[in-house]
Protein backbone atom coordinates (compact mmCIF):
# COMPACT_ATOMS: atom_id res chain seq x y z
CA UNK A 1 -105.77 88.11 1.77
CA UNK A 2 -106.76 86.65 -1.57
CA UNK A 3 -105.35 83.74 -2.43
CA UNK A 4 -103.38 83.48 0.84
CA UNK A 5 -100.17 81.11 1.25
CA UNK A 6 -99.68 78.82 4.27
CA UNK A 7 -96.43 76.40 5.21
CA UNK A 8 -96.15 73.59 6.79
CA UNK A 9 -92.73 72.14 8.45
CA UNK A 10 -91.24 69.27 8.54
CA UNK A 11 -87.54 67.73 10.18
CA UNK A 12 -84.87 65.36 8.97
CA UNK A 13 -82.04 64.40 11.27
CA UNK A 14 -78.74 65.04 9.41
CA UNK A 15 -76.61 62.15 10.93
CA UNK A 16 -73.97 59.04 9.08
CA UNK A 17 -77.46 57.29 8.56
CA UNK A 18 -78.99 60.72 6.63
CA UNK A 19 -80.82 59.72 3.23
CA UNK A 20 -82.40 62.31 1.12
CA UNK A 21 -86.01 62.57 1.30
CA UNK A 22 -88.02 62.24 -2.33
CA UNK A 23 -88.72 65.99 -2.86
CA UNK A 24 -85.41 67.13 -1.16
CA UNK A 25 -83.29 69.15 -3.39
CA UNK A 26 -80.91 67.00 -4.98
CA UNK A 27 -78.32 70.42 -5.02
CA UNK A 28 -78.31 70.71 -1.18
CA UNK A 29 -75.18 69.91 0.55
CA UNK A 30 -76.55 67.35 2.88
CA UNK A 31 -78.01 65.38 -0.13
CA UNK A 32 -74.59 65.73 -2.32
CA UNK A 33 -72.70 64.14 0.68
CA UNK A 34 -75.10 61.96 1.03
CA UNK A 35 -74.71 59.57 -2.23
CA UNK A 36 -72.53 56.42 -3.90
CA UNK A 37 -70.49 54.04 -2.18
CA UNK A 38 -68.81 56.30 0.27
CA UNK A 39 -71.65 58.21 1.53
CA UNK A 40 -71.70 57.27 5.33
CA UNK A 41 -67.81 57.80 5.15
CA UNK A 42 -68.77 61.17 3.71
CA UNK A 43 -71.06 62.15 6.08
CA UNK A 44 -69.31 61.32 8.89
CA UNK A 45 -66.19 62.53 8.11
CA UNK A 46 -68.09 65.85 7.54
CA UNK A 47 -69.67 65.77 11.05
CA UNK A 48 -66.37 64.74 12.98
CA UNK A 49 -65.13 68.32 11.09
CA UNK A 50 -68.13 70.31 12.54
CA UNK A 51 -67.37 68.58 15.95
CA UNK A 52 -63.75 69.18 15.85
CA UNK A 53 -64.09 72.73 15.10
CA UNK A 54 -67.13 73.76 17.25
CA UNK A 55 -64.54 72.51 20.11
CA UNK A 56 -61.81 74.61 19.10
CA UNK A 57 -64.05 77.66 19.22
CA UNK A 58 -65.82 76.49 22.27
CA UNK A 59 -63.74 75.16 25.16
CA UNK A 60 -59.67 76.18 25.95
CA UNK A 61 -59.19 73.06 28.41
CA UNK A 62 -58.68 69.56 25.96
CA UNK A 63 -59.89 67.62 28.89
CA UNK A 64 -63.63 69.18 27.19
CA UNK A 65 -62.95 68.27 23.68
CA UNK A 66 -65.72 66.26 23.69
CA UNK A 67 -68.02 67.79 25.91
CA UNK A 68 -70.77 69.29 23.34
CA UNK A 69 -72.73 67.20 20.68
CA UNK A 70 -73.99 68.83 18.02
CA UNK A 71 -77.58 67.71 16.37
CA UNK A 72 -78.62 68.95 13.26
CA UNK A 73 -81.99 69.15 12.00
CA UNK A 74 -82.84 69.65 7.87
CA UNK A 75 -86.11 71.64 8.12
CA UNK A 76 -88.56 71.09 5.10
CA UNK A 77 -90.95 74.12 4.14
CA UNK A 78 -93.60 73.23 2.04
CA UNK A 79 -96.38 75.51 0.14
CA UNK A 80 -99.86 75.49 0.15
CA UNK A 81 -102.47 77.58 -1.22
CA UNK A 82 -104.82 78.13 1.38
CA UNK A 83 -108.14 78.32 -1.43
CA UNK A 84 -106.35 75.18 -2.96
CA UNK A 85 -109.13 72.33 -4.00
CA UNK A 86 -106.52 69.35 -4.47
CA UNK A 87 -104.60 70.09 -0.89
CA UNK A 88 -101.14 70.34 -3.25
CA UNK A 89 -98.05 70.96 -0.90
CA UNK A 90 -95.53 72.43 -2.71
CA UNK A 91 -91.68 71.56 -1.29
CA UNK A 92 -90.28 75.30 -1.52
CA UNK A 93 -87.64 75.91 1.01
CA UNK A 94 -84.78 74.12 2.78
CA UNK A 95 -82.69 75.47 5.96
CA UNK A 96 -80.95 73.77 8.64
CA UNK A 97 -81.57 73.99 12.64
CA UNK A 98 -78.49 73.49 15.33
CA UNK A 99 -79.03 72.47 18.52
CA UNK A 100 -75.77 71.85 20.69
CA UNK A 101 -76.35 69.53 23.93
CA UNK A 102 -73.87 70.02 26.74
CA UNK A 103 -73.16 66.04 27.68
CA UNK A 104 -71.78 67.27 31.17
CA UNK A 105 -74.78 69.49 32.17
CA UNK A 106 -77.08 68.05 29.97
CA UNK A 107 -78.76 71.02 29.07
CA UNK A 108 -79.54 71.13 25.17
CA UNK A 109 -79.22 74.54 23.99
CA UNK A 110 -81.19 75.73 20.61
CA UNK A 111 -78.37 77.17 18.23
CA UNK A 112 -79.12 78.53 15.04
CA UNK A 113 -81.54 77.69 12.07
CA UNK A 114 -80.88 78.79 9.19
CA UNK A 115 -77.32 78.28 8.22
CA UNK A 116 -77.84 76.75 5.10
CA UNK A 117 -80.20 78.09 2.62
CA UNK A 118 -81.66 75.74 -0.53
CA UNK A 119 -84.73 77.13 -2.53
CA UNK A 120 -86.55 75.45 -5.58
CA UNK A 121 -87.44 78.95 -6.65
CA UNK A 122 -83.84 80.65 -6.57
CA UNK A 123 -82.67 78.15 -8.90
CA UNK A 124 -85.46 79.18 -11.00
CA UNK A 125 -84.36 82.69 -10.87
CA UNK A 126 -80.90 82.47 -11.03
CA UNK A 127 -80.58 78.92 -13.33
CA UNK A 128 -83.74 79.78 -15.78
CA UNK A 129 -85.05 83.56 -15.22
CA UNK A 130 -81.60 85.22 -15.11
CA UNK A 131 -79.66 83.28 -18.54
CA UNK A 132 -83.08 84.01 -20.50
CA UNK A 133 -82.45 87.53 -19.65
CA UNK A 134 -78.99 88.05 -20.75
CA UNK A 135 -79.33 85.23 -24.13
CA UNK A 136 -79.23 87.74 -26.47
CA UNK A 137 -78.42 90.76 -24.30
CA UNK A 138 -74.96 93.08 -25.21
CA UNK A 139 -74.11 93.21 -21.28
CA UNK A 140 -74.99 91.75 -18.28
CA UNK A 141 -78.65 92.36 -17.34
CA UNK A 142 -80.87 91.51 -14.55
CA UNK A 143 -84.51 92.21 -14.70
CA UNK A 144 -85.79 95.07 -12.28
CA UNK A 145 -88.42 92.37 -10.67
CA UNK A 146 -85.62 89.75 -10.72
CA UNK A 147 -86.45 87.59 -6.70
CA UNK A 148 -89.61 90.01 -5.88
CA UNK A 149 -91.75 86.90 -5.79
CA UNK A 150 -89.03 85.22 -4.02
CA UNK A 151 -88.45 87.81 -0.97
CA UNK A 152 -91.87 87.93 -0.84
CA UNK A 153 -92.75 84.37 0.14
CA UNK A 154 -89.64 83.86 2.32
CA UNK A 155 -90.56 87.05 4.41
CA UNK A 156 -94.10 85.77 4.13
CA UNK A 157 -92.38 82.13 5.85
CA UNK A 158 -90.41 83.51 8.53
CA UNK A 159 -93.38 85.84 9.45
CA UNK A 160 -95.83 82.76 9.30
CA UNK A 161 -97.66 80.90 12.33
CA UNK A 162 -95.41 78.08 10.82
CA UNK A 163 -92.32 79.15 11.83
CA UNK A 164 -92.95 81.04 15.02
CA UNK A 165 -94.31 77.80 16.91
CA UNK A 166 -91.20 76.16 15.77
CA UNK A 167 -88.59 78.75 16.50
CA UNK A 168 -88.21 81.22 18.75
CA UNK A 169 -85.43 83.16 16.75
CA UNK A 170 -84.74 85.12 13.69
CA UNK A 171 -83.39 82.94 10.71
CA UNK A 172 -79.64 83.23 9.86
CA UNK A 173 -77.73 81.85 6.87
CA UNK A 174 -74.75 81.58 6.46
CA UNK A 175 -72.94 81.03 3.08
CA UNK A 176 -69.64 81.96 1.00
CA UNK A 177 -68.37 85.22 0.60
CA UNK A 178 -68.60 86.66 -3.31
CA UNK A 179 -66.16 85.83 -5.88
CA UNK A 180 -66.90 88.81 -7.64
CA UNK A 181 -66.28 91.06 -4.23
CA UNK A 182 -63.26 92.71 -2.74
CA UNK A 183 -63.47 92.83 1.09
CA UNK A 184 -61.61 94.54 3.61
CA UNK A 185 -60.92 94.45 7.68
CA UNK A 186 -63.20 96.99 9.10
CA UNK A 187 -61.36 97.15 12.36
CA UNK A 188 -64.28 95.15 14.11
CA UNK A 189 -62.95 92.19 16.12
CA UNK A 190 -66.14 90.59 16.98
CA UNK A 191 -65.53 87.72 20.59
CA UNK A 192 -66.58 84.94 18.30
CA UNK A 193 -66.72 85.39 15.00
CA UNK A 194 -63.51 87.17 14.65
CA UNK A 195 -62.38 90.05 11.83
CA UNK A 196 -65.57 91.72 10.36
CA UNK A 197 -64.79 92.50 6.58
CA UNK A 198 -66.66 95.02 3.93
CA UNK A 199 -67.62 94.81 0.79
CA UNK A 200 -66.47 96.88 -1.78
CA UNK A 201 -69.90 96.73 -3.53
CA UNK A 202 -72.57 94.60 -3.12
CA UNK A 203 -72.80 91.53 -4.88
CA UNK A 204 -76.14 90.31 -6.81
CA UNK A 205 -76.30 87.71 -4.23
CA UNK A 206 -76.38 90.24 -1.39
CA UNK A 207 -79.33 92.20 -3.36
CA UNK A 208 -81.45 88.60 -3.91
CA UNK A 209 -81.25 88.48 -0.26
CA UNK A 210 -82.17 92.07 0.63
CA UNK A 211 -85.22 91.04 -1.12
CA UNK A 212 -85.75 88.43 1.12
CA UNK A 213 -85.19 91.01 3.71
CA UNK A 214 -81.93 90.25 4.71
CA UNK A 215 -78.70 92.37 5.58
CA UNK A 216 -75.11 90.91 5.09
CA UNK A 217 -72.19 90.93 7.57
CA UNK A 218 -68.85 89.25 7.04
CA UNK A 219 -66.42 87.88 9.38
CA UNK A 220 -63.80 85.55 9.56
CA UNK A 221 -63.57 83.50 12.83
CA UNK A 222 -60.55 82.42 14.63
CA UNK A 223 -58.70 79.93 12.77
CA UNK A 224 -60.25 80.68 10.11
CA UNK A 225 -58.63 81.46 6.27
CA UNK A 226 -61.63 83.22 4.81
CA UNK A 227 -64.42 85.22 5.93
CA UNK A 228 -67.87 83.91 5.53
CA UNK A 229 -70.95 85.99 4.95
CA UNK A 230 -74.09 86.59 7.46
CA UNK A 231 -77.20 87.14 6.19
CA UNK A 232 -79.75 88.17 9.38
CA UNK A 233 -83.03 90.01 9.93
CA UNK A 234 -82.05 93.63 11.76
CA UNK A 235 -79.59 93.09 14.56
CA UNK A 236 -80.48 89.79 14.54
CA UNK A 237 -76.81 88.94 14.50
CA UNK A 238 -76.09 90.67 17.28
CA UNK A 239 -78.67 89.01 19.72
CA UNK A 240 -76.99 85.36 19.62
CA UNK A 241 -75.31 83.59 21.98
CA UNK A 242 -71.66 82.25 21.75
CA UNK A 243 -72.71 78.69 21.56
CA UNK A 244 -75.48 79.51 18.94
CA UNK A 245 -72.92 81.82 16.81
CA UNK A 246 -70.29 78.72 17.08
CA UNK A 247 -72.54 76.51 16.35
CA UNK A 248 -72.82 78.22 13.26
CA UNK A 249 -70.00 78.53 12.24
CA UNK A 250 -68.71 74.87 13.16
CA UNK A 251 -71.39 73.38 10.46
CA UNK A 252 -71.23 75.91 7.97
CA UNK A 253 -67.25 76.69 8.06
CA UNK A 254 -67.16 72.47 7.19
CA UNK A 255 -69.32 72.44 4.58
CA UNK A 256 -67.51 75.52 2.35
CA UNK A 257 -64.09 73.95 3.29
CA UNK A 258 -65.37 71.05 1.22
CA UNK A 259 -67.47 72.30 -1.14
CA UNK A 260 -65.13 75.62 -1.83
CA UNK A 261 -61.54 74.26 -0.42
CA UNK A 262 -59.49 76.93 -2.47
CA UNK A 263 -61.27 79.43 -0.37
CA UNK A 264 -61.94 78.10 3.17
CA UNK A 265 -59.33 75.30 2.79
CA UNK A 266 -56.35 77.71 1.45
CA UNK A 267 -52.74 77.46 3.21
CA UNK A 268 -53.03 81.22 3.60
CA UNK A 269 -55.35 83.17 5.75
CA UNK A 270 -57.63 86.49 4.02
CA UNK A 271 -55.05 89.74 4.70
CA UNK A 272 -56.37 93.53 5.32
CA UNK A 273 -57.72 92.95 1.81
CA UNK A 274 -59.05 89.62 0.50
CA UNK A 275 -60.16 88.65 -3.15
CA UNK A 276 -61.16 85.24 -3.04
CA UNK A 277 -61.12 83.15 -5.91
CA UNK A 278 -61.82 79.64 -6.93
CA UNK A 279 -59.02 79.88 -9.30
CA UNK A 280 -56.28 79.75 -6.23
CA UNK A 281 -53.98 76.56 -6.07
CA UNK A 282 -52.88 76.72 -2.77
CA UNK A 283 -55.68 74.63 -0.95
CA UNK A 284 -55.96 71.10 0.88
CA UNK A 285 -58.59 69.31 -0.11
CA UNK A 286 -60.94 67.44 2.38
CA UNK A 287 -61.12 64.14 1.21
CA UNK A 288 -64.35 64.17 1.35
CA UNK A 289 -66.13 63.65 -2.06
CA UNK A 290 -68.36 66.87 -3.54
CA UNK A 291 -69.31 66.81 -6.97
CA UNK A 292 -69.49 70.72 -8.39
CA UNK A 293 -70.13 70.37 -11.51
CA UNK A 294 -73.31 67.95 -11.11
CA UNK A 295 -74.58 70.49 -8.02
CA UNK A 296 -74.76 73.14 -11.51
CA UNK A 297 -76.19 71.18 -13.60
CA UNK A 298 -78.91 69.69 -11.44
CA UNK A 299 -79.47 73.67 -10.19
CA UNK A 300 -81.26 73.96 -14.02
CA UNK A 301 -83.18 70.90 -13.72
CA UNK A 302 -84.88 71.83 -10.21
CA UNK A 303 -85.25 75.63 -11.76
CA UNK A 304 -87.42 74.06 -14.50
CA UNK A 305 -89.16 71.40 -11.80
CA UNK A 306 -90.25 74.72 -10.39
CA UNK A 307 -91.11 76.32 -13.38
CA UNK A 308 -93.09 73.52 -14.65
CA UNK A 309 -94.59 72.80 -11.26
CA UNK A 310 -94.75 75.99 -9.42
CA UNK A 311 -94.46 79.36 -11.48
CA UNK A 312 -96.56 78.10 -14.67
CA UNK A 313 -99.67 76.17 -12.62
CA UNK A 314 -99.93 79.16 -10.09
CA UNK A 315 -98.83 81.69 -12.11
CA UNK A 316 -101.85 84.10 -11.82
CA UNK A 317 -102.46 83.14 -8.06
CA UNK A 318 -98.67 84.07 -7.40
CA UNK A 319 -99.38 87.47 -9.26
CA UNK A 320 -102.57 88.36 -7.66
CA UNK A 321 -100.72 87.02 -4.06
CA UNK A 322 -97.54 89.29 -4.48
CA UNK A 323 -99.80 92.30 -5.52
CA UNK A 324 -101.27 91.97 -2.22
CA UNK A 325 -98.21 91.34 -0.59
CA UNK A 326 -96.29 94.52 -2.00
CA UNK A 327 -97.75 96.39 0.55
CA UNK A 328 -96.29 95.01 3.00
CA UNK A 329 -93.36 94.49 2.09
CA UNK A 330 -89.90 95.18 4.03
């Protein structure tokens, strides 16, 4: 293929001693944690949550309530075009990999990766491509190509050499459920992750990620207050293992409860029919300090970084690469 695109992969343990790497995106969770004065506080007060709550899901007996450890990995995709004169590696993706070691067996099992889901180029589309759409439009409007290029390179990832010597399952995130969505029990009571909910329509999220090619399911785990939503590869979902599915849950579960509290820290639990809304005033807040309103603004700044050092230098490449992709595509 003209013009082709390879990745390369690198790891960052996410620990009380994590420090962002240079070209990590400043809007990820680990890296908003991970700043000022309190940041080891932070992160470990994050991780005791994820350990705390991966036991609760886990074991029955308290004498095991600290018989799993959970590692987590930040895994680092970078770009390259393989026709490329100056070897430029382009930092384009960021998920996270679980791995849960049993400390009494000592096998280590491989949970999850996935989970969280940070992209240079969605906060291009969504934080530059999407406003310029809709600046002078009467109604909402999203352009019919809006995340083509971006489906197109993460199916082109999880498809590459790259990530198949590295891991041996399908990629899973898992991230908030819609604002703008109604959801409703489906009757589904799934062994670990609980209620399964509908949508009432999709969301524009949910249709940036079927571009990717991506299917959503939503569920809300035992002890849980809200569901969260699944985005998986086929029955991808349906091929995990308990430990891999609680791992899951465990990490991502902590990080909405402190980044979203009024939704996955509220008093009351999601009924039959759940709206959720970051407008609700019945929540507990973690303690743990999560600055919103810098994670938005800095989403602009990295969408223009990518624009200025992604989508405008490669511009023509990209187009002649996606043409050639689009007949491949899922």
């Amino acid at each position: 293929m003209a013009n082709d695109i390879t990745f390369s992969i690198r790891t960052t343990r996410f620990d009380e001693d994590y420090a962002p790497a240079e070209n990590s995106r400043v809007t990820t969770n680990f890296a908003n944690l991970a700043r000022g004065d309190g940041r080891q506080r932070n992160l470990r007060s994050a991780l005791e949550m994820m350990h705390r709550r991966f036991h609760d899901l886990a074991v029955r007996d308290d004498a095991e309530r600290d018989r799993y450890r959970l590692e987590l990995d930040i895994v680092s995709v970078e770009l390259r075009f393989a026709d490329s004169a100056d070897d430029e590696h382009i930092p384009v993706i960021e998920v996270l990999d679980v791995h849960i070691v049993d400390t009494v067996t000592g096998i280590r099992h491989h949970g999850i990766v996935g989970n969280n889901f940070s992209s240079y180029l969605r906060d291009y589309d969504f934080s530059v491509v999407l406003p310029a759409a809709n600046a002078d439009a009467a109604t909402f409007t999203v352009p019919e190509d809006f995340g083509d290029l971006h489906g197109k390179l993460f199916q082109h990832f999880v498809d590459s050499a790259a990530y198949r010597e590295r891991f041996p399952e399908s990629l899973v995130i898992c991230i908030s459920v819609s604002t703008s969505r109604t959801y409703r029990r489906t009757g589904v009571v799934h062994p670990v992750l609980g209620h399964e909910y509908a949508q009432d329509a999709t969301s524009l999220t949910d249709d940036y990620f079927a571009k990717m090619g991506l299917r959503a399911r939503y569920f809300m785990p035992r002890g849980s207050v809200a569901p969260l939503a699944f985005y998986h590869r086929g029955d991808a979902l349906d091929d995990l293992a308990d430990l891999q599915l609680i791992g899951t849950v465990a990490t991502m579960e902590t990080f909405q409860k402190i980044y979203r509290p009024e939704i996955y820290n509220a008093i009351a639990p999601a009924g039959e029919v759940y709206r959720p809304s970051l407008d609700a005033a019945d929540f507990v807040r973690t303690g743990i300090e999560y600055d919103r309103e810098e994670r938005s603004r800095l989403a602009v700044t990295q969408g223009r970084f990518a624009e200025e050092h992604f989508v405008t230098p490669h511009r023509r490449a990209l187009e002649e690469w996606s043409a050639d992709f689009g007949a491949v595509l899922r």
